[in-house]
C-alpha atoms as a PDB file:
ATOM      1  CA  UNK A   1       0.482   6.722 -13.263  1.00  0.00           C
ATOM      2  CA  UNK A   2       4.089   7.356 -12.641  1.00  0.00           C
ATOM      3  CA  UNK A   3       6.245   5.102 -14.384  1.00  0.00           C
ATOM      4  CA  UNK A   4      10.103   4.696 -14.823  1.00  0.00           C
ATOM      5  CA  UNK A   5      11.519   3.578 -17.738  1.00  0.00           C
ATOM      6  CA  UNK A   6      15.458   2.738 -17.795  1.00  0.00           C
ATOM      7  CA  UNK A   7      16.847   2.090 -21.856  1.00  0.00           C
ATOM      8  CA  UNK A   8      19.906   2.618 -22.616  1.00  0.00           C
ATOM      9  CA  UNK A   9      19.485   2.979 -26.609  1.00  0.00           C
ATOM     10  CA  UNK A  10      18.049   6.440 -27.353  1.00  0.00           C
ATOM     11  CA  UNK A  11      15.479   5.752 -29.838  1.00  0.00           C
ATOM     12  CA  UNK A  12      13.770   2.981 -27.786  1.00  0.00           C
ATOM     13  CA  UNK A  13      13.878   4.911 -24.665  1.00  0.00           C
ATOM     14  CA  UNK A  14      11.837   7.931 -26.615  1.00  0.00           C
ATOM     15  CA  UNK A  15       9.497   5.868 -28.378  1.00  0.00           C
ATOM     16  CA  UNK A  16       8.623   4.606 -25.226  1.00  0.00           C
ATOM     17  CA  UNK A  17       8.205   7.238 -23.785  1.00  0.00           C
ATOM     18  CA  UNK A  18       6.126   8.948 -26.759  1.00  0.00           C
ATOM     19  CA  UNK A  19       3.830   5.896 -25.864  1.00  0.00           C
ATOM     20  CA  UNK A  20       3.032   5.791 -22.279  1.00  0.00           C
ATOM     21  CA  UNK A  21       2.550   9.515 -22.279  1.00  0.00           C
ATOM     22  CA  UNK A  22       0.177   9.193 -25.491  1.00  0.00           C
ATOM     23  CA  UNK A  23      -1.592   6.731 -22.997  1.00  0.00           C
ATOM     24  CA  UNK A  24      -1.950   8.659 -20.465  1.00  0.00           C
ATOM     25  CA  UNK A  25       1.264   8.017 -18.164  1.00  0.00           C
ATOM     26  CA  UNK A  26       3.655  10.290 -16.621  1.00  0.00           C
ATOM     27  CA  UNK A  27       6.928   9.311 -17.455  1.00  0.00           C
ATOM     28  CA  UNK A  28      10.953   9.598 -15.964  1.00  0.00           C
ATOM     29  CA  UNK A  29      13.230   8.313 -18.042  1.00  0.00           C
ATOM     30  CA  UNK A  30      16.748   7.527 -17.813  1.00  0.00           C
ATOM     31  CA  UNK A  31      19.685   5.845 -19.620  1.00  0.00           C
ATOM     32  CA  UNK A  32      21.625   3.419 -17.170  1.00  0.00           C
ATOM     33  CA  UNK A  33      20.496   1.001 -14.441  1.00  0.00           C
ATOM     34  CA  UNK A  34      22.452   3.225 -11.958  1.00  0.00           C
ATOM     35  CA  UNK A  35      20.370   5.920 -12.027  1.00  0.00           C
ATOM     36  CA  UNK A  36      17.448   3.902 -12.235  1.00  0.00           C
ATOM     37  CA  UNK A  37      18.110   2.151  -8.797  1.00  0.00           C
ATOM     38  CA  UNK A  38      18.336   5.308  -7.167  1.00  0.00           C
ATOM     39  CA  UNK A  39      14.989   6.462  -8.621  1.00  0.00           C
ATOM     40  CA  UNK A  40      13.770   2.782  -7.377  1.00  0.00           C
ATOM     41  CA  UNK A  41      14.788   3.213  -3.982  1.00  0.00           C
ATOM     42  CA  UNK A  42      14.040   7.056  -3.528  1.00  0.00           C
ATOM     43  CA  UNK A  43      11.229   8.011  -1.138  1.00  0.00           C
ATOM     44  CA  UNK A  44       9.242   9.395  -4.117  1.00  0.00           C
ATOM     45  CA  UNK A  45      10.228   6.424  -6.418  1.00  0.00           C
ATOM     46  CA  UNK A  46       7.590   5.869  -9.296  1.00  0.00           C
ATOM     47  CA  UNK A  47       5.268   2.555  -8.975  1.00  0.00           C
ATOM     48  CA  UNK A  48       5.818   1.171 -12.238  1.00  0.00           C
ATOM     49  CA  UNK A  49       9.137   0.866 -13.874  1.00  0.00           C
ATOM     50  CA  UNK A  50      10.036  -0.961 -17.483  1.00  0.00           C
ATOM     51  CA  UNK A  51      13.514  -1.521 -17.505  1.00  0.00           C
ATOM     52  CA  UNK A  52      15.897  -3.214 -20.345  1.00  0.00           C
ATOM     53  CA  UNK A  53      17.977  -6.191 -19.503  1.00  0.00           C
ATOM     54  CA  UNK A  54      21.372  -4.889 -20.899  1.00  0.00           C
ATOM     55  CA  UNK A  55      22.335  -1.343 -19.604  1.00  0.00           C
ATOM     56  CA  UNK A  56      25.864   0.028 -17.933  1.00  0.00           C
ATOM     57  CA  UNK A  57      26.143   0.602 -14.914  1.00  0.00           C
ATOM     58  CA  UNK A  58      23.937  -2.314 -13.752  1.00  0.00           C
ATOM     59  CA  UNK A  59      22.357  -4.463 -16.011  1.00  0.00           C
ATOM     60  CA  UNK A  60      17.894  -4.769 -15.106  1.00  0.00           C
ATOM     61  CA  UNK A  61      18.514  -8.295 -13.378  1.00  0.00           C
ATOM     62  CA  UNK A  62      20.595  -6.509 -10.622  1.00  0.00           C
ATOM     63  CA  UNK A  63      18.287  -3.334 -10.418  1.00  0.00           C
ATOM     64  CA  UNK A  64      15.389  -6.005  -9.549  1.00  0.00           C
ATOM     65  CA  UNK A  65      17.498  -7.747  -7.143  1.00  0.00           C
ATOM     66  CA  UNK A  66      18.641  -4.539  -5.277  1.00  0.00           C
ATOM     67  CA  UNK A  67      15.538  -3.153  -5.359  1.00  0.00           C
ATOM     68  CA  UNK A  68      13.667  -5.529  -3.688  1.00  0.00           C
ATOM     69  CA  UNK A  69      16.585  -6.058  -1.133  1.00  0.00           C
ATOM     70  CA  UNK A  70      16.407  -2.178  -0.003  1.00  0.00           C
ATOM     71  CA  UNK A  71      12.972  -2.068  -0.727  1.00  0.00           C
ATOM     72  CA  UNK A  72      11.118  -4.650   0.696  1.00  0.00           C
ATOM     73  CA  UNK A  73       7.375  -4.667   0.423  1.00  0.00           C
ATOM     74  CA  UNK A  74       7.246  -1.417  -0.705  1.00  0.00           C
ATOM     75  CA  UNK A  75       8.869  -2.035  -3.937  1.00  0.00           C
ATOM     76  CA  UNK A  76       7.273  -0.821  -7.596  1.00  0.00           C
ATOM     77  CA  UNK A  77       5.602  -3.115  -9.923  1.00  0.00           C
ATOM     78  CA  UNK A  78       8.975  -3.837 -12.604  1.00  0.00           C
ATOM     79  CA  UNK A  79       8.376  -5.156 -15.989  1.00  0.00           C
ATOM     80  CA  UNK A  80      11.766  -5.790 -18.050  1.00  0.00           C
ATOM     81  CA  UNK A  81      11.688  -5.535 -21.761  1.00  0.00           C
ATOM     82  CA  UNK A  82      13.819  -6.841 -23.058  1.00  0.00           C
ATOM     83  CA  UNK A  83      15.522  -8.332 -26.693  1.00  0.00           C
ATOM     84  CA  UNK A  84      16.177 -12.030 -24.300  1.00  0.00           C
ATOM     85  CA  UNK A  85      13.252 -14.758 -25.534  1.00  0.00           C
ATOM     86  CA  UNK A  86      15.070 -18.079 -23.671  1.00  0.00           C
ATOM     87  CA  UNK A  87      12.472 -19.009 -21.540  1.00  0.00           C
ATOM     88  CA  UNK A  88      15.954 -19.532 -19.203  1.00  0.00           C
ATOM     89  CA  UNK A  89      16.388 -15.901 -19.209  1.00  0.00           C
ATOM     90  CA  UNK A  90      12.194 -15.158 -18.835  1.00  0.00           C
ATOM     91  CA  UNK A  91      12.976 -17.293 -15.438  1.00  0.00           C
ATOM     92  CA  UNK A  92      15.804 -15.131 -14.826  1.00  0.00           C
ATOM     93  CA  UNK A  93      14.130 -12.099 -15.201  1.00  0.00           C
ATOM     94  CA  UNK A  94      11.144 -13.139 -13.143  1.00  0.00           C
ATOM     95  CA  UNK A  95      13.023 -14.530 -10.060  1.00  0.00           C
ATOM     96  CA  UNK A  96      15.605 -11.551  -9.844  1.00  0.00           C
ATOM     97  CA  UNK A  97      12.231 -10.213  -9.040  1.00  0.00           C
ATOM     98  CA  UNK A  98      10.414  -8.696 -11.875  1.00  0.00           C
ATOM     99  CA  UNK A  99       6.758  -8.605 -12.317  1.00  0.00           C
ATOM    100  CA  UNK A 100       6.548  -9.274 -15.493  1.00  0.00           C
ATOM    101  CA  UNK A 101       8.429  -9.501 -18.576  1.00  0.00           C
ATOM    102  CA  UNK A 102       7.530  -8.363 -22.515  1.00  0.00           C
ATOM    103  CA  UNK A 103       9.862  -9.452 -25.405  1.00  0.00           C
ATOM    104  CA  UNK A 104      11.488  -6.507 -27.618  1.00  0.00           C
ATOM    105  CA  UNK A 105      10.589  -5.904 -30.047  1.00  0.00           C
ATOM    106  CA  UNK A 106       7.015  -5.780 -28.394  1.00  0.00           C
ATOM    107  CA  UNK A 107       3.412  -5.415 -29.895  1.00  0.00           C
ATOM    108  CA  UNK A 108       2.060  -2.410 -28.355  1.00  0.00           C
ATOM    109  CA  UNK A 109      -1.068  -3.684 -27.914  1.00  0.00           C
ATOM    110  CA  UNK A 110       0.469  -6.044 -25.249  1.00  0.00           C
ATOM    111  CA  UNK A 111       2.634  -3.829 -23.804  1.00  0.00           C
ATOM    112  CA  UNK A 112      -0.445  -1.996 -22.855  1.00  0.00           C
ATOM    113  CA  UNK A 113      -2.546  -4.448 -21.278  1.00  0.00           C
ATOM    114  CA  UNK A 114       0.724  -5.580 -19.126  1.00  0.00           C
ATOM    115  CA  UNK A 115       1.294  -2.002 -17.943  1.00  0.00           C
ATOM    116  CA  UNK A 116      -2.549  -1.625 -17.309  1.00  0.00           C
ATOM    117  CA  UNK A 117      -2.348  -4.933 -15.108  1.00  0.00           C
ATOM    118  CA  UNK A 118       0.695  -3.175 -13.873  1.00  0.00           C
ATOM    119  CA  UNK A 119      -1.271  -0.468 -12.615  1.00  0.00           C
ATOM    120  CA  UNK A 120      -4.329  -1.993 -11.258  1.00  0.00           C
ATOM    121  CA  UNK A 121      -2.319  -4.662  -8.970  1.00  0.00           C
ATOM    122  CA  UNK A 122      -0.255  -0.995  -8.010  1.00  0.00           C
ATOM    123  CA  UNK A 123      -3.707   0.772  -7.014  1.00  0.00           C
ATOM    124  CA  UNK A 124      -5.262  -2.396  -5.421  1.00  0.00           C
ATOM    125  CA  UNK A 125      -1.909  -2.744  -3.287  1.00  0.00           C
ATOM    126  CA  UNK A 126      -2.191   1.205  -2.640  1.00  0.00           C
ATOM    127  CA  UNK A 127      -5.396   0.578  -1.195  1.00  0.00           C
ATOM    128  CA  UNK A 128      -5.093  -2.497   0.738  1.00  0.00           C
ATOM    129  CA  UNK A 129      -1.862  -0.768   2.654  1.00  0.00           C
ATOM    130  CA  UNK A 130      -4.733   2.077   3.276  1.00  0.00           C
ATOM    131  CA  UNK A 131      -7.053  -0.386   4.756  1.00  0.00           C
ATOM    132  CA  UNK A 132      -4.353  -2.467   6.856  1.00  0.00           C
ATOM    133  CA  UNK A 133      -3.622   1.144   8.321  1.00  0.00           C
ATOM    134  CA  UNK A 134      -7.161   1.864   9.071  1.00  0.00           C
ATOM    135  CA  UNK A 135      -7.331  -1.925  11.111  1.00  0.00           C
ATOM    136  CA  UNK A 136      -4.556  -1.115  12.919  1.00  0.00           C
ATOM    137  CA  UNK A 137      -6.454   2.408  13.832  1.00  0.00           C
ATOM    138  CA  UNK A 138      -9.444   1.129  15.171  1.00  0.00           C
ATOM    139  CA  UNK A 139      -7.764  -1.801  16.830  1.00  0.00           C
ATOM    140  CA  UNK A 140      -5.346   0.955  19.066  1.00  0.00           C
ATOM    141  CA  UNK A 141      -8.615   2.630  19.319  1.00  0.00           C
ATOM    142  CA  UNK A 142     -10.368  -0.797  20.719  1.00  0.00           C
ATOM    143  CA  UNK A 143      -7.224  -0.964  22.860  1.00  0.00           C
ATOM    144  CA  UNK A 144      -7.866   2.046  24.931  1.00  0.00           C
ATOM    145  CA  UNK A 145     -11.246   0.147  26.307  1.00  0.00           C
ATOM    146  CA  UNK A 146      -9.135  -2.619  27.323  1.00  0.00           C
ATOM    147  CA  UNK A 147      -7.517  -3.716  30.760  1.00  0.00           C
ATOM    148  CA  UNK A 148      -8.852  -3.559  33.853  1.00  0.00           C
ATOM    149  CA  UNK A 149     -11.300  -0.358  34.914  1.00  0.00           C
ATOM    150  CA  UNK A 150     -11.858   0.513  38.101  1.00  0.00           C
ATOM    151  CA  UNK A 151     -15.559   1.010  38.754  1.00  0.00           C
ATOM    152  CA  UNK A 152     -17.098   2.023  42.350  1.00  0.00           C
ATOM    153  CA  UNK A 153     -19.400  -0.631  43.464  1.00  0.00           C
ATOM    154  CA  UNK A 154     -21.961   2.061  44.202  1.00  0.00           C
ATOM    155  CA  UNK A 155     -22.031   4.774  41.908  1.00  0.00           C
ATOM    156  CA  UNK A 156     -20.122   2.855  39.050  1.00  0.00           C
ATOM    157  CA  UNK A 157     -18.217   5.494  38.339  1.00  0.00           C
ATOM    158  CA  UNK A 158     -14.945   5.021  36.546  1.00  0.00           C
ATOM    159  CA  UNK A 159     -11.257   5.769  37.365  1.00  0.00           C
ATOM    160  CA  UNK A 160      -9.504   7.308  34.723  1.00  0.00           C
ATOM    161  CA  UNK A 161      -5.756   7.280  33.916  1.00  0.00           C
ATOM    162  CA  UNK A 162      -5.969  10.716  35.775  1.00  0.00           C
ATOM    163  CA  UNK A 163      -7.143   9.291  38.915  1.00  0.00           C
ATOM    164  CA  UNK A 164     -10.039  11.045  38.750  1.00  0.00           C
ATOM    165  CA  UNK A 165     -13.376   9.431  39.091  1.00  0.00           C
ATOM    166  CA  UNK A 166     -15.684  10.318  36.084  1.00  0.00           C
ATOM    167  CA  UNK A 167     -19.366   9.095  34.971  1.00  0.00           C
ATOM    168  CA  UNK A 168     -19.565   5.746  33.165  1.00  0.00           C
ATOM    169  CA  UNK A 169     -21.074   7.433  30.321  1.00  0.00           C
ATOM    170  CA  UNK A 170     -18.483   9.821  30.049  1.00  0.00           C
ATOM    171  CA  UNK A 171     -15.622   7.501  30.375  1.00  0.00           C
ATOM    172  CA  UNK A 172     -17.183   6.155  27.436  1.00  0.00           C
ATOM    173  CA  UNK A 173     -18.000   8.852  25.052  1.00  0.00           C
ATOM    174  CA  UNK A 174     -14.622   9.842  25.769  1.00  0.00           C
ATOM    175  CA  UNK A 175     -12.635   6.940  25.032  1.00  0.00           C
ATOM    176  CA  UNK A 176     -14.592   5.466  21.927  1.00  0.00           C
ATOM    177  CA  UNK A 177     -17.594   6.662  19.247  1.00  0.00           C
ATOM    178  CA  UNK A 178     -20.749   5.651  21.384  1.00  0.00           C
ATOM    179  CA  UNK A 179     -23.143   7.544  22.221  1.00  0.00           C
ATOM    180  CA  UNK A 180     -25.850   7.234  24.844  1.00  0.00           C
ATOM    181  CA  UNK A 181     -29.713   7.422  25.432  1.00  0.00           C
ATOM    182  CA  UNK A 182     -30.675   6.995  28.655  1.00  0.00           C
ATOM    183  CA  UNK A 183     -33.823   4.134  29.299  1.00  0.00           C
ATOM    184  CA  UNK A 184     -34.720   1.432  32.098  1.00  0.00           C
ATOM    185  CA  UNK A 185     -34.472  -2.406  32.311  1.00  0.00           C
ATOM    186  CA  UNK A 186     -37.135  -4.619  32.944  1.00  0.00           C
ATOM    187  CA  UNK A 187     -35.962  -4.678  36.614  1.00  0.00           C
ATOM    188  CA  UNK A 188     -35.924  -1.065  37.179  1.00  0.00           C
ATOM    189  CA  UNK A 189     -39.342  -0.412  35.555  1.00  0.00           C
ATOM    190  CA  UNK A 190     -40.731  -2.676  37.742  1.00  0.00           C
ATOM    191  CA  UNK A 191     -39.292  -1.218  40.886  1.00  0.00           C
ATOM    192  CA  UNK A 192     -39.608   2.406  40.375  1.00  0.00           C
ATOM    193  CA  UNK A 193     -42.311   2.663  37.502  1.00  0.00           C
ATOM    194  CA  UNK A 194     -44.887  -0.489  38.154  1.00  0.00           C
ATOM    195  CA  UNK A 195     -47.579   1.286  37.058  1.00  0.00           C
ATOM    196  CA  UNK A 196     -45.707   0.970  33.363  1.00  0.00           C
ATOM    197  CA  UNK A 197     -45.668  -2.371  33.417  1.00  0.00           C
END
């Protein structure tokens, strides 16, 4: 996974990122919470982000805030870790609207199972954005089958947006995924086939 991390003290930034790339992780890192807004809000931004509390430029509270003001829905999954343990600032921290938030300085194991969780609430929001899109496919493709279709009352041929008059079954095949084998009702068997019966 892509993931952000925003330290401003050197040696915390590249043990860091010495661990998430040990586990696995592909990681951008950079040194003020400037910088890391505008990664945040880019059109390629990464979907994970750990960012410190206390950087210049803008301090991690503000990067969550402005982040999910030009972001939106869209925004990454931000864990701030951070050296503040009042359960005051934890509250902070969370409603400026971080995901989560690890105490510096952190047990690895931990930090690892929060940036796993990270990642699978990031892939299981990935996919159900894909699915929403593929409702909102098939219900403009349901759409084109709705309205009102003008049918002759004695061929039943249909009317197309072309004004041309066309086969019901090719009206059909043509404006959704059904396909057609031809048979007879009870009613027509028994008027033009009796002998089936």
């Amino acid at each position: 996974m892509e993931i952000l991390i925003a330290e401003d003290d050197a040696t915390s930034r590249r043990m860091l990122e010495s661990v998430l790339t040990k586990w696995g992780h592909h990681v951008t890192a950079v040194a003020d919470g400037l910088e890391a807004l505008g990664r945040l809000t880019a059109y390629d931004a990464p979907q994970l982000a750990l960012l410190d509390w206390m950087m210049p430029g803008m301090d991690g509270v503000e990067v969550c805030r402005r982040v999910r003001e030009i972001c939106g829905a869209s925004t990454p999954y931000i864990i701030l870790v951070t050296a503040r343990a009042n359960k005051s600032d934890i509250v902070a921290g969370l409603d400026s609207g971080a995901n989560d938030y690890v105490i510096k300085p952190f047990d690895r194991d931990e930090l690892r199972a929060r940036v796993n969780a990270g990642a699978r609430i990031v892939s299981l929001e990935r996919e159900l954005v894909e699915q929403i899109a593929g409702l909102q496919a098939a219900c403009a493709h349901i759409e084109t089958l709705q309205g009102i279709l003008p049918i002759c009352m004695y061929c039943h041929k249909i009317k197309d947006d072309r004004e041309s008059w066309q086969r019901i079954e090719d009206y059909l095949c043509s404006h959704s995924d059904v396909a057609f084998s031809h048979g007879m009702c009870p009613e027509c068997t028994a008027k033009f086939h009796p002998e089936l019966l």
